[in-house]
ModelCIF file with pLDDT and N, C-alpha, C, O atoms, coordinates in Angstrom:
data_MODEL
#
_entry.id   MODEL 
#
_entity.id                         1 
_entity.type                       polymer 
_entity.pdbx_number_of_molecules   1 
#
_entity_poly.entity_id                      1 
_entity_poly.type                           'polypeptide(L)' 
_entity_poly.nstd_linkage                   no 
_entity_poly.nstd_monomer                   no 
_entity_poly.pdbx_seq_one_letter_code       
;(UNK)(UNK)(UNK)(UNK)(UNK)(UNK)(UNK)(UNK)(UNK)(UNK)(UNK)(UNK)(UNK)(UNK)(UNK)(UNK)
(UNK)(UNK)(UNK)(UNK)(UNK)(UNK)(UNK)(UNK)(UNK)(UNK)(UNK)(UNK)(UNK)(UNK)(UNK)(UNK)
(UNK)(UNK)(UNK)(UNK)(UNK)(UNK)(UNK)(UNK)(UNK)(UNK)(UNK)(UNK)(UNK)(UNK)(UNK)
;
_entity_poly.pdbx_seq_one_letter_code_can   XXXXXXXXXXXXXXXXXXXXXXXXXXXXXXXXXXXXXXXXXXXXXXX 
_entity_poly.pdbx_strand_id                 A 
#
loop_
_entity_poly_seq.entity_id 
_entity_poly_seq.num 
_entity_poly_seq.mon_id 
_entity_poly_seq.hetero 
1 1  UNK n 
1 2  UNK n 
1 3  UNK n 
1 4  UNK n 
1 5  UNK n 
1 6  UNK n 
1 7  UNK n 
1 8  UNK n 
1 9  UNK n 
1 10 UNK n 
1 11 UNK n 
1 12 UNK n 
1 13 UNK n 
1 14 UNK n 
1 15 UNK n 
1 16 UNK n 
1 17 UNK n 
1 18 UNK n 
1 19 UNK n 
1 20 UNK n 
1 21 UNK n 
1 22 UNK n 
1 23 UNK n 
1 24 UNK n 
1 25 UNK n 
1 26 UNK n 
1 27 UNK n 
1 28 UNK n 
1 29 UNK n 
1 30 UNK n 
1 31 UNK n 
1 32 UNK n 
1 33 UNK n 
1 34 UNK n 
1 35 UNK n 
1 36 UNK n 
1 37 UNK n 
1 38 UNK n 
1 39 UNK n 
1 40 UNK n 
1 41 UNK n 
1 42 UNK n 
1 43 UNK n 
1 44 UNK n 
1 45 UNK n 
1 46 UNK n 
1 47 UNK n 
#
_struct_asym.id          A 
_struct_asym.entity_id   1 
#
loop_
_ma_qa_metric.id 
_ma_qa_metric.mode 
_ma_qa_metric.name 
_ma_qa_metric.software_group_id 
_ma_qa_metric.type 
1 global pLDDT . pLDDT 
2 local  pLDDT . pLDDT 
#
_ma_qa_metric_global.metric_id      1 
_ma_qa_metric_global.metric_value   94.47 
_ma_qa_metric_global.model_id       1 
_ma_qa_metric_global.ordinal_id     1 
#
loop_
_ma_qa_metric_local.label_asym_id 
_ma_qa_metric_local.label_comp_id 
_ma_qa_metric_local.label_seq_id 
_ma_qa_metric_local.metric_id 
_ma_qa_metric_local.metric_value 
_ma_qa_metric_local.model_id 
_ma_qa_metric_local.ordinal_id 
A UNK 1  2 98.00 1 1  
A UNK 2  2 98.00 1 2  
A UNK 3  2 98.00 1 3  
A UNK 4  2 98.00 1 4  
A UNK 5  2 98.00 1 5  
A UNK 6  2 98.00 1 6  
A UNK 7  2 98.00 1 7  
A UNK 8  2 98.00 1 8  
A UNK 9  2 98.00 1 9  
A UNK 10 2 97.00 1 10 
A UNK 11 2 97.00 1 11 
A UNK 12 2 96.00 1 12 
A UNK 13 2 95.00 1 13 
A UNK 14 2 95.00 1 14 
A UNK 15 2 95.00 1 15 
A UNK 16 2 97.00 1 16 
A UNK 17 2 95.00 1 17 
A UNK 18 2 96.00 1 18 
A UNK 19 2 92.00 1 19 
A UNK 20 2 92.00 1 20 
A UNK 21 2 92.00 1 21 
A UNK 22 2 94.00 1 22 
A UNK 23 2 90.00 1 23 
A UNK 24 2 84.00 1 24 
A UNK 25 2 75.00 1 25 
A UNK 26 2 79.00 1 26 
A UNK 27 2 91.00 1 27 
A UNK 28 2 92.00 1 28 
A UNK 29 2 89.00 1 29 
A UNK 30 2 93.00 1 30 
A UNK 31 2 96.00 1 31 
A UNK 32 2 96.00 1 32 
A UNK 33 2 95.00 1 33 
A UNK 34 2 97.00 1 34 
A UNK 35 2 97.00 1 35 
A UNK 36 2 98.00 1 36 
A UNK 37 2 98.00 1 37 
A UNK 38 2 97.00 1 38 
A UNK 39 2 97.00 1 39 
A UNK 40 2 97.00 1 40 
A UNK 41 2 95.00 1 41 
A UNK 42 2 95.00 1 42 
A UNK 43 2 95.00 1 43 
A UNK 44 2 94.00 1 44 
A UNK 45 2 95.00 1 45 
A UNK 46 2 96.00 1 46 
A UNK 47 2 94.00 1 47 
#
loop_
_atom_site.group_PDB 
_atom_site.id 
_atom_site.type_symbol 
_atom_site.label_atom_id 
_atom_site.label_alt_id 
_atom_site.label_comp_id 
_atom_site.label_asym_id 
_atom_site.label_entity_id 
_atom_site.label_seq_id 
_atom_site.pdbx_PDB_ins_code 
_atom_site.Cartn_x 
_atom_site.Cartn_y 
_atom_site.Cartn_z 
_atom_site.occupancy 
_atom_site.B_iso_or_equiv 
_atom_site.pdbx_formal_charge 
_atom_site.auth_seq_id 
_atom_site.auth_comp_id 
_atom_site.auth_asym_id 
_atom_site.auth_atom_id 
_atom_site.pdbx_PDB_model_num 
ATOM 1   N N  . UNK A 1 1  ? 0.150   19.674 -25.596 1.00 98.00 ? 1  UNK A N  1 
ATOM 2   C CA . UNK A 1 1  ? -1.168  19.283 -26.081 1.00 98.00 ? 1  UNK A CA 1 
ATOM 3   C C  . UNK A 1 1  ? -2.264  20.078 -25.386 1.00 98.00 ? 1  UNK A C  1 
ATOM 4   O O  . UNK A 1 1  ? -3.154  20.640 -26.025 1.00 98.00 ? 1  UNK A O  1 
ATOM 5   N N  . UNK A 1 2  ? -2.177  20.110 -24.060 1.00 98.00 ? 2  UNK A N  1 
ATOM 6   C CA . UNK A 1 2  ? -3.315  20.922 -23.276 1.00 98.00 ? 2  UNK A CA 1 
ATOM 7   C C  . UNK A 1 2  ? -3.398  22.106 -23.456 1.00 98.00 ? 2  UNK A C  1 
ATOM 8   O O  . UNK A 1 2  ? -4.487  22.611 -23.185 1.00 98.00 ? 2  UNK A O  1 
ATOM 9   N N  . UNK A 1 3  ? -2.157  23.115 -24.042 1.00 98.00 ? 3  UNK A N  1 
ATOM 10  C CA . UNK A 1 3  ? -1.710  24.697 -24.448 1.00 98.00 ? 3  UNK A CA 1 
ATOM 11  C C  . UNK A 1 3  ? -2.814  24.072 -25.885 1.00 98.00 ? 3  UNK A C  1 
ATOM 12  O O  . UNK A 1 3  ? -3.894  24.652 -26.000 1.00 98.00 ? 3  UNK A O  1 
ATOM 13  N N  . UNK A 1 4  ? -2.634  23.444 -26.442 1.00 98.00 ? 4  UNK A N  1 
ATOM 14  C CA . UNK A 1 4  ? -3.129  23.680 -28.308 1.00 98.00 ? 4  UNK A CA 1 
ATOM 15  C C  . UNK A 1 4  ? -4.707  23.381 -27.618 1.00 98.00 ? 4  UNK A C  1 
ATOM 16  O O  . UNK A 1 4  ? -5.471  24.340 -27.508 1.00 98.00 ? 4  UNK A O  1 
ATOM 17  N N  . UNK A 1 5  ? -5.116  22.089 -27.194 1.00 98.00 ? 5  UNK A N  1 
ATOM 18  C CA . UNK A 1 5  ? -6.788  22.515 -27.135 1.00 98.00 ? 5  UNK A CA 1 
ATOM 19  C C  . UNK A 1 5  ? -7.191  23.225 -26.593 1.00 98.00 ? 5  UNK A C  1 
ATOM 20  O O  . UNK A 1 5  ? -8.312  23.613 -26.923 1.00 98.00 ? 5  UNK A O  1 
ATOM 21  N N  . UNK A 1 6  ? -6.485  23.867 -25.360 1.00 98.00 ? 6  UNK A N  1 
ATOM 22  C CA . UNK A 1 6  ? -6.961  24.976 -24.227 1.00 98.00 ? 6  UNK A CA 1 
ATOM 23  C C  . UNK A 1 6  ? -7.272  26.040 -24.962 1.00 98.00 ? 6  UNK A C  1 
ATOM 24  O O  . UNK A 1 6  ? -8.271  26.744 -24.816 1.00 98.00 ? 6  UNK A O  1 
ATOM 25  N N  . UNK A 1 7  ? -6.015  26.222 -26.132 1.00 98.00 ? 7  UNK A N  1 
ATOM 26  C CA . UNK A 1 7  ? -6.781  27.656 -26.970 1.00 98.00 ? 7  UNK A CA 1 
ATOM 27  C C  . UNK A 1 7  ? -7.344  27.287 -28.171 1.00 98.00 ? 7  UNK A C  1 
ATOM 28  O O  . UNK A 1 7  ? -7.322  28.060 -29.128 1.00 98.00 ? 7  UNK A O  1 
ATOM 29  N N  . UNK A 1 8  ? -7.911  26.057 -28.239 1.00 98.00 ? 8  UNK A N  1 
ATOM 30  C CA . UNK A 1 8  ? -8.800  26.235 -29.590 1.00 98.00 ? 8  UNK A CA 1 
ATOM 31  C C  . UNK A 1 8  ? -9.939  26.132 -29.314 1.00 98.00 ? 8  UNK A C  1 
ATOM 32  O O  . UNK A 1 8  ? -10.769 26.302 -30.207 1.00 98.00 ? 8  UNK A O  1 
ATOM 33  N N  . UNK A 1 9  ? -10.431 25.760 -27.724 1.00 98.00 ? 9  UNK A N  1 
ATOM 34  C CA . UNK A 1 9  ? -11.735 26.050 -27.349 1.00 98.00 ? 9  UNK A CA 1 
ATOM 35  C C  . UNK A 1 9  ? -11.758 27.562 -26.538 1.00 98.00 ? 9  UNK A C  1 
ATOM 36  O O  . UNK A 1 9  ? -12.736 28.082 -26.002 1.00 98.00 ? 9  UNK A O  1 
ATOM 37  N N  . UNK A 1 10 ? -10.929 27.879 -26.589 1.00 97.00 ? 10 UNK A N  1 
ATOM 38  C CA . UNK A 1 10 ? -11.004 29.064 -25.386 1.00 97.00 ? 10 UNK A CA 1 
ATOM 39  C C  . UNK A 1 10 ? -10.110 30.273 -26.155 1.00 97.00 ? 10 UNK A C  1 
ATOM 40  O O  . UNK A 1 10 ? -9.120  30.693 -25.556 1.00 97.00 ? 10 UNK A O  1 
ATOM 41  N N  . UNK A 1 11 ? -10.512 30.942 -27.723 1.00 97.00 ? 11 UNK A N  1 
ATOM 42  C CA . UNK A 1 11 ? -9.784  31.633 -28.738 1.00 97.00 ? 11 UNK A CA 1 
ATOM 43  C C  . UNK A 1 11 ? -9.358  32.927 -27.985 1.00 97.00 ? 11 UNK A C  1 
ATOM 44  O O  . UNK A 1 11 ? -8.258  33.477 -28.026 1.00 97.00 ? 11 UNK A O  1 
ATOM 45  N N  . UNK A 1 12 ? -10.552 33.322 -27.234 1.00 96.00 ? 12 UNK A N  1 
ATOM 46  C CA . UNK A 1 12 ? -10.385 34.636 -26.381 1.00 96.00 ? 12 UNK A CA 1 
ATOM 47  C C  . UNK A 1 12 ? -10.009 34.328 -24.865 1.00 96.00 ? 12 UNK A C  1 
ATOM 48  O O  . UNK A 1 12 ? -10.875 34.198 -24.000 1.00 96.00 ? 12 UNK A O  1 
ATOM 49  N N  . UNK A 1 13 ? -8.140  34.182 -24.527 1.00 95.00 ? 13 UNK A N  1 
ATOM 50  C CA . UNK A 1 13 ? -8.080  33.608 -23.568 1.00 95.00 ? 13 UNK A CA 1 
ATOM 51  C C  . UNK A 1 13 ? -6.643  34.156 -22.966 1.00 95.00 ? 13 UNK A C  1 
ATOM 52  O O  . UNK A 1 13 ? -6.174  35.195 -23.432 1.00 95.00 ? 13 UNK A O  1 
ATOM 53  N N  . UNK A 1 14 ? -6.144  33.634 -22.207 1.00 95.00 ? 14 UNK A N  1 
ATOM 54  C CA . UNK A 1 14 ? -4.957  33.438 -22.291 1.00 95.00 ? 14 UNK A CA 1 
ATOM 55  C C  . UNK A 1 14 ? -4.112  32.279 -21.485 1.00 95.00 ? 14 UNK A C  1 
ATOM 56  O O  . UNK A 1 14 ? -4.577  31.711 -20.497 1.00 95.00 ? 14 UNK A O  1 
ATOM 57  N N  . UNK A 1 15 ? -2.641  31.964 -22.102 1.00 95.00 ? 15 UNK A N  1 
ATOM 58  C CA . UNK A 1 15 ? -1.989  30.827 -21.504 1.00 95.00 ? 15 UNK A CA 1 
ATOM 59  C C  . UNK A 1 15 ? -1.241  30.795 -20.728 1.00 95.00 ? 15 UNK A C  1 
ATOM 60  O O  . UNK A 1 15 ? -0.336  31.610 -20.908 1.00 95.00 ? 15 UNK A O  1 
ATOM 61  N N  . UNK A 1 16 ? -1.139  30.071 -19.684 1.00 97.00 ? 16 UNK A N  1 
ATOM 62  C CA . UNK A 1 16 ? -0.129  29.633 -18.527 1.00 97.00 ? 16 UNK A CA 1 
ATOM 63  C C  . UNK A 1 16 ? 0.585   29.017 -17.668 1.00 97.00 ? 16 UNK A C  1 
ATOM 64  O O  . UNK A 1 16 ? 0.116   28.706 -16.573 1.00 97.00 ? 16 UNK A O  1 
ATOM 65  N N  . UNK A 1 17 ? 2.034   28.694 -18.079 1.00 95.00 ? 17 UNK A N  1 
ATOM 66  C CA . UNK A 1 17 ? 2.303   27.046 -17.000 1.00 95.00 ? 17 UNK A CA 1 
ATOM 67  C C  . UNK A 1 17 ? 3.365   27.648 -16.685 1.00 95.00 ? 17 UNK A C  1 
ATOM 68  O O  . UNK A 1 17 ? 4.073   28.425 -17.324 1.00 95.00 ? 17 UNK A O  1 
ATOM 69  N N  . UNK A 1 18 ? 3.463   27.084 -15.259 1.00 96.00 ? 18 UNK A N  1 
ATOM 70  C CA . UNK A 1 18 ? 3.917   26.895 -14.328 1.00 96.00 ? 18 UNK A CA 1 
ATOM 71  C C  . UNK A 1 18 ? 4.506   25.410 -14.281 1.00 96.00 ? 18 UNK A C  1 
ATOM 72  O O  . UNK A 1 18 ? 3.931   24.367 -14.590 1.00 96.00 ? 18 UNK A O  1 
ATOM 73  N N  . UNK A 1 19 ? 6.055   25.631 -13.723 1.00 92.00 ? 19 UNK A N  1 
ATOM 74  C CA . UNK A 1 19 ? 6.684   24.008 -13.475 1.00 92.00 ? 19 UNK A CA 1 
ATOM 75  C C  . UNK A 1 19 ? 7.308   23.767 -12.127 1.00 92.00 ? 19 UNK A C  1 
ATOM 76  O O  . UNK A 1 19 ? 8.244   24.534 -11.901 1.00 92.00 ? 19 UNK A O  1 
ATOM 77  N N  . UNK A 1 20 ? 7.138   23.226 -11.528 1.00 92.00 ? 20 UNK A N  1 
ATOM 78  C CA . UNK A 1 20 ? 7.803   22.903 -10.014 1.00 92.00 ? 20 UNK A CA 1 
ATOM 79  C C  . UNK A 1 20 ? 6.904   22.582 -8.871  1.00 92.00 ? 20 UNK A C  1 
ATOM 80  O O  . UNK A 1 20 ? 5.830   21.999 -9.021  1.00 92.00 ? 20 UNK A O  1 
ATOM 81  N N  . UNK A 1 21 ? 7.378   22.983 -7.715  1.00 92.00 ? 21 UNK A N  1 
ATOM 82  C CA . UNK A 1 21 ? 8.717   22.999 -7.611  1.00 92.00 ? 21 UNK A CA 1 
ATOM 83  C C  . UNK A 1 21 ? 9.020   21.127 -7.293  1.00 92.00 ? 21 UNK A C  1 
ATOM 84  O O  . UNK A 1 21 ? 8.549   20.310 -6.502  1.00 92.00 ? 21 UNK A O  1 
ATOM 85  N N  . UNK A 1 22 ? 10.490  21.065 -8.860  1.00 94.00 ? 22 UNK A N  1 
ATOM 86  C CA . UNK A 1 22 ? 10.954  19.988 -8.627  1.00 94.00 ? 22 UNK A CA 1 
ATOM 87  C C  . UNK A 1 22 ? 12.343  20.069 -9.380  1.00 94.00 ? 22 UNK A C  1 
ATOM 88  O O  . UNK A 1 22 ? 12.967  21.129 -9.327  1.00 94.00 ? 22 UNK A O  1 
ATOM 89  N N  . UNK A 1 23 ? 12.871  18.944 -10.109 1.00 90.00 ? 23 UNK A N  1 
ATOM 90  C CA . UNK A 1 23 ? 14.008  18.698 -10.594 1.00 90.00 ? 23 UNK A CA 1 
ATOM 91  C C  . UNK A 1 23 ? 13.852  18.669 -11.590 1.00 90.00 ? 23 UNK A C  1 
ATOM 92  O O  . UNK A 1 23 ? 12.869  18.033 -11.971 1.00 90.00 ? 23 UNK A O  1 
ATOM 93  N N  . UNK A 1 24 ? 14.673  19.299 -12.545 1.00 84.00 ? 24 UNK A N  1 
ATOM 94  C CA . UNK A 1 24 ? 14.597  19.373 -13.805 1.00 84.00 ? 24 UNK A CA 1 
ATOM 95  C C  . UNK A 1 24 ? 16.064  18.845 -14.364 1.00 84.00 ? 24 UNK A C  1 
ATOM 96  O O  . UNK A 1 24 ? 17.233  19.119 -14.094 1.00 84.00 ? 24 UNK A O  1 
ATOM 97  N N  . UNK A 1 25 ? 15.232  17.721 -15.514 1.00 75.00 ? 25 UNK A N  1 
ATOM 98  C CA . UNK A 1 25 ? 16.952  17.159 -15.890 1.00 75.00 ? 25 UNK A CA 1 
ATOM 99  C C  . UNK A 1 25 ? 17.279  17.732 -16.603 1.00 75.00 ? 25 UNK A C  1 
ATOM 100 O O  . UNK A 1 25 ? 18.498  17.887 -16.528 1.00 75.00 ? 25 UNK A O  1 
ATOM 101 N N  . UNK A 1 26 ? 16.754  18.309 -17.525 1.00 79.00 ? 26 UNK A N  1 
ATOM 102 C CA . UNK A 1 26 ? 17.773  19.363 -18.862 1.00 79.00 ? 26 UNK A CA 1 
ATOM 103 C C  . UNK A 1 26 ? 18.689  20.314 -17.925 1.00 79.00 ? 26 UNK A C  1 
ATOM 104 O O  . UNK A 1 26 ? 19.907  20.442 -18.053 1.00 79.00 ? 26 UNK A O  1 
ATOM 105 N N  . UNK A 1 27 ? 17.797  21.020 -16.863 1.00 91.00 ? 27 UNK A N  1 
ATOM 106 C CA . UNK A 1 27 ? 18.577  22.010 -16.268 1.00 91.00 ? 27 UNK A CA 1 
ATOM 107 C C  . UNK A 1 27 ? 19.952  21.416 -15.837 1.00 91.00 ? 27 UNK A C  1 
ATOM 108 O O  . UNK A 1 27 ? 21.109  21.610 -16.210 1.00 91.00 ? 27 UNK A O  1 
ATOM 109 N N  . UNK A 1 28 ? 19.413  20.677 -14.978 1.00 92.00 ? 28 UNK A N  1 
ATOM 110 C CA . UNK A 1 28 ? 20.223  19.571 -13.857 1.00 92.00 ? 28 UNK A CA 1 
ATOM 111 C C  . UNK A 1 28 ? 21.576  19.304 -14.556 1.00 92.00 ? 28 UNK A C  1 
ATOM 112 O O  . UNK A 1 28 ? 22.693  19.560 -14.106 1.00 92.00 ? 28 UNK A O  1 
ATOM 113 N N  . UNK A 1 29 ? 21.115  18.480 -16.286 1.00 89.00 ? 29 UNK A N  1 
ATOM 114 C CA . UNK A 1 29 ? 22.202  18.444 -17.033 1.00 89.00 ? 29 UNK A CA 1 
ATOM 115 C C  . UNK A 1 29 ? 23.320  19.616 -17.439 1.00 89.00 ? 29 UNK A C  1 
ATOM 116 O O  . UNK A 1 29 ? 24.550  19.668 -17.449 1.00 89.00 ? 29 UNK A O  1 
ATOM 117 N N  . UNK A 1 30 ? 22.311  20.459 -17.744 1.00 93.00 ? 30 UNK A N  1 
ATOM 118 C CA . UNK A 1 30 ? 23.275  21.786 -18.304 1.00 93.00 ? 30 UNK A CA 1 
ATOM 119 C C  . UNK A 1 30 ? 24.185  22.524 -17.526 1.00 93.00 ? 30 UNK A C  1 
ATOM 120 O O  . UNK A 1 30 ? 25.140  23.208 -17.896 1.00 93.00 ? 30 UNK A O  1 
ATOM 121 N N  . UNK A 1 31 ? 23.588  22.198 -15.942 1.00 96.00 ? 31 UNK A N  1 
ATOM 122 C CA . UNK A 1 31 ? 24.987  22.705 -14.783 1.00 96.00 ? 31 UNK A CA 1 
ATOM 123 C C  . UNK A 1 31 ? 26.379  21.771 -15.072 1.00 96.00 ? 31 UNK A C  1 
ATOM 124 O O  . UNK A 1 31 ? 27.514  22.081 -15.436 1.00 96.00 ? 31 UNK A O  1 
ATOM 125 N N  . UNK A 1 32 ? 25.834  20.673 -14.781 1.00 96.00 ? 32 UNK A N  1 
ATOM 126 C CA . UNK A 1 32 ? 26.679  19.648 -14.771 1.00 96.00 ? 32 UNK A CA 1 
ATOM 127 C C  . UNK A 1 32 ? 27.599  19.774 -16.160 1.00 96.00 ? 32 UNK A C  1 
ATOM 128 O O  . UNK A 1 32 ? 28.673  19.212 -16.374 1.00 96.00 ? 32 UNK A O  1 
ATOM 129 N N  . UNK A 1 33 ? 26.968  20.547 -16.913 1.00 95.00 ? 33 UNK A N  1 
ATOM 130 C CA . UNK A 1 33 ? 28.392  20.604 -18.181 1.00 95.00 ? 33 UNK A CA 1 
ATOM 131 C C  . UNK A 1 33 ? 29.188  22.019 -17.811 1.00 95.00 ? 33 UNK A C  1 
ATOM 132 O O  . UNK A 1 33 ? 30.093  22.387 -18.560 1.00 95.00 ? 33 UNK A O  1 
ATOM 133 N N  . UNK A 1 34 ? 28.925  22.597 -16.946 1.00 97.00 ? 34 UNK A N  1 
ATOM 134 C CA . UNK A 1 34 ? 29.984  24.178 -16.595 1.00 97.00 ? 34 UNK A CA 1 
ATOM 135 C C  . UNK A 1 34 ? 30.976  23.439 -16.380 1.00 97.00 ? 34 UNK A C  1 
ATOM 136 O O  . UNK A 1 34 ? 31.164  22.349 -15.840 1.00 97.00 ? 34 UNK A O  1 
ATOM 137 N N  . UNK A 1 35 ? 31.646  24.285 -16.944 1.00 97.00 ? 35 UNK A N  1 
ATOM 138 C CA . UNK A 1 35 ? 33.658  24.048 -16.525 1.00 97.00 ? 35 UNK A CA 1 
ATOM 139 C C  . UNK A 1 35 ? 33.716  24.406 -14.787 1.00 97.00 ? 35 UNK A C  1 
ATOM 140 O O  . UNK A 1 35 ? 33.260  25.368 -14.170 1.00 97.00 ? 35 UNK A O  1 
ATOM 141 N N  . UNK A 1 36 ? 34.398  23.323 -14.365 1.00 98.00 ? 36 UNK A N  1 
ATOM 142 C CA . UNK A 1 36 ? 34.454  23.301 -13.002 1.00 98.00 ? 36 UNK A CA 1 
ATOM 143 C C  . UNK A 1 36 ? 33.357  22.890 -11.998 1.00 98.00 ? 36 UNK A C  1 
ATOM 144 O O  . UNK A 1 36 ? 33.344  23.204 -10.808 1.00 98.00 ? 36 UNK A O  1 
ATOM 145 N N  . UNK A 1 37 ? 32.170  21.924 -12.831 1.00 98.00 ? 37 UNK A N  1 
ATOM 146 C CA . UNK A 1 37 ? 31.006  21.889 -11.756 1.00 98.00 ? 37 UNK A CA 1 
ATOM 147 C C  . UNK A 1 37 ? 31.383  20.189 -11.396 1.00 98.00 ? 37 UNK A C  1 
ATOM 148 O O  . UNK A 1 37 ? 31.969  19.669 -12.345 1.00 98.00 ? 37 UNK A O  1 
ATOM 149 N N  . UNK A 1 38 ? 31.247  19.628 -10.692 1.00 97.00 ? 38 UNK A N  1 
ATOM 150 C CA . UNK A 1 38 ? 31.283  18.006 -10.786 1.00 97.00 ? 38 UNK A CA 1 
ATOM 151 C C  . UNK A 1 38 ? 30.348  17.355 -10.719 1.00 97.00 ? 38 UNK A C  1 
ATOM 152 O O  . UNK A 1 38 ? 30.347  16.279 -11.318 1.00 97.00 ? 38 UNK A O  1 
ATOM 153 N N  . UNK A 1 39 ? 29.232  17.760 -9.980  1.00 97.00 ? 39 UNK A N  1 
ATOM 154 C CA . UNK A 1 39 ? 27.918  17.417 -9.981  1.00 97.00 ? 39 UNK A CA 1 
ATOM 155 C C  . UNK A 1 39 ? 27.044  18.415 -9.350  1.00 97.00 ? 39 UNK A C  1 
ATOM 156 O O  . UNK A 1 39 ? 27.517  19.031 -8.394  1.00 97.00 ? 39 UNK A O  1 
ATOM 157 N N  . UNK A 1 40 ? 25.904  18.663 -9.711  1.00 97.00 ? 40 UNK A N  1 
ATOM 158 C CA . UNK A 1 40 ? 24.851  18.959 -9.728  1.00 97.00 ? 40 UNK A CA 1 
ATOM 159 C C  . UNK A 1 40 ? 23.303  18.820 -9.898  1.00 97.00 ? 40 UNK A C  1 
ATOM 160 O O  . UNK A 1 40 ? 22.794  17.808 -10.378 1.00 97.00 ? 40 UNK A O  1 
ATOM 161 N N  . UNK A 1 41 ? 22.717  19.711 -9.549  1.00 95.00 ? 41 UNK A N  1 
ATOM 162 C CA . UNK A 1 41 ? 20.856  19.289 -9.664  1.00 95.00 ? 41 UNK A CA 1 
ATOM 163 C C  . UNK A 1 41 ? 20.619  20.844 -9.241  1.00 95.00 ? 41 UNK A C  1 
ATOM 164 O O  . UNK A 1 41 ? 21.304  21.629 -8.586  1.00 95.00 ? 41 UNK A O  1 
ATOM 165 N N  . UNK A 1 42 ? 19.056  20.982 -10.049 1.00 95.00 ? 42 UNK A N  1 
ATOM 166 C CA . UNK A 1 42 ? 18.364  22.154 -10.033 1.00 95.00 ? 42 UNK A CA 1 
ATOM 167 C C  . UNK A 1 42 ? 16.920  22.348 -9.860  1.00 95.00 ? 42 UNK A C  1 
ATOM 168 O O  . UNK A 1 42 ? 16.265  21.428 -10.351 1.00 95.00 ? 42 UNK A O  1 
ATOM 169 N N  . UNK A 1 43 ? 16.307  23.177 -9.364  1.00 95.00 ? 43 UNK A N  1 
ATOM 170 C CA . UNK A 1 43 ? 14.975  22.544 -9.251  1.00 95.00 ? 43 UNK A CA 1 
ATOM 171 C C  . UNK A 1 43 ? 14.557  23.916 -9.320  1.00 95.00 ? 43 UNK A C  1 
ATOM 172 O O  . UNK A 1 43 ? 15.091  24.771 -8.613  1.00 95.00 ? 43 UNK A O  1 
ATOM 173 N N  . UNK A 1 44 ? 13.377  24.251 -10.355 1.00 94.00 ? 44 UNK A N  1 
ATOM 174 C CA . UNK A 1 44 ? 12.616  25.067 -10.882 1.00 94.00 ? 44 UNK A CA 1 
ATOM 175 C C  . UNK A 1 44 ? 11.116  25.540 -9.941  1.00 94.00 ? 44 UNK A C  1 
ATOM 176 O O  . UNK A 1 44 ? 10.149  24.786 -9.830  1.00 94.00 ? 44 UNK A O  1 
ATOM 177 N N  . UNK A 1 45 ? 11.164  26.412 -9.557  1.00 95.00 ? 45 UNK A N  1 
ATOM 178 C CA . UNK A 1 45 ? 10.028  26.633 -8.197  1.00 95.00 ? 45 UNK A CA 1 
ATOM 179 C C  . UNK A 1 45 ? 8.966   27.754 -8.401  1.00 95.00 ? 45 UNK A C  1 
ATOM 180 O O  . UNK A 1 45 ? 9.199   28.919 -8.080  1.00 95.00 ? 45 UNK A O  1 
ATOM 181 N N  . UNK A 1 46 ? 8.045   27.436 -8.829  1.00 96.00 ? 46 UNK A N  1 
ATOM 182 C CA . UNK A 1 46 ? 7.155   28.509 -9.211  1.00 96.00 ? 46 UNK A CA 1 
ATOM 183 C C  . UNK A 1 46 ? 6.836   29.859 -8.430  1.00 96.00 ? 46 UNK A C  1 
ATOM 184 O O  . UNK A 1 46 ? 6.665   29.572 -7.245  1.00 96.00 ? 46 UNK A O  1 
ATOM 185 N N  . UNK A 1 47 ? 6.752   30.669 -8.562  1.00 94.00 ? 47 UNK A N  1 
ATOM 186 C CA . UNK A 1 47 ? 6.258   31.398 -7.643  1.00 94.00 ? 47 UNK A CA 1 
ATOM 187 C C  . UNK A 1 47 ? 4.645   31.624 -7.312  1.00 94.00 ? 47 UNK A C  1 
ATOM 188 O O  . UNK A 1 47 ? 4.301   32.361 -6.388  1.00 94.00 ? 47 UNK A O  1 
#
């Protein structure tokens, strides 16, 4: 939502996000399905 109004007031602009640093469950999940993982967690860290 904040990407769509950010550029409909601001046409000449540009966009940018950044996520972390924390845990991400999609990620978190998607290790956890590798063949051979048993558990896991991942955490996404901006630079």
């Amino acid at each position: 939502m904040i990407r769509m109004m950010s550029g409909a007031f601001l046409p000449m602009g540009e966009d940018y996000t950044f996520w972390g640093k924390g845990v991400s469950q999609g990620h978190s999940d998607a290790i956890r399905r590798v063949n051979g993982v048993k558990n896991g967690i991942q955490y996404t860290v901006p630079v």
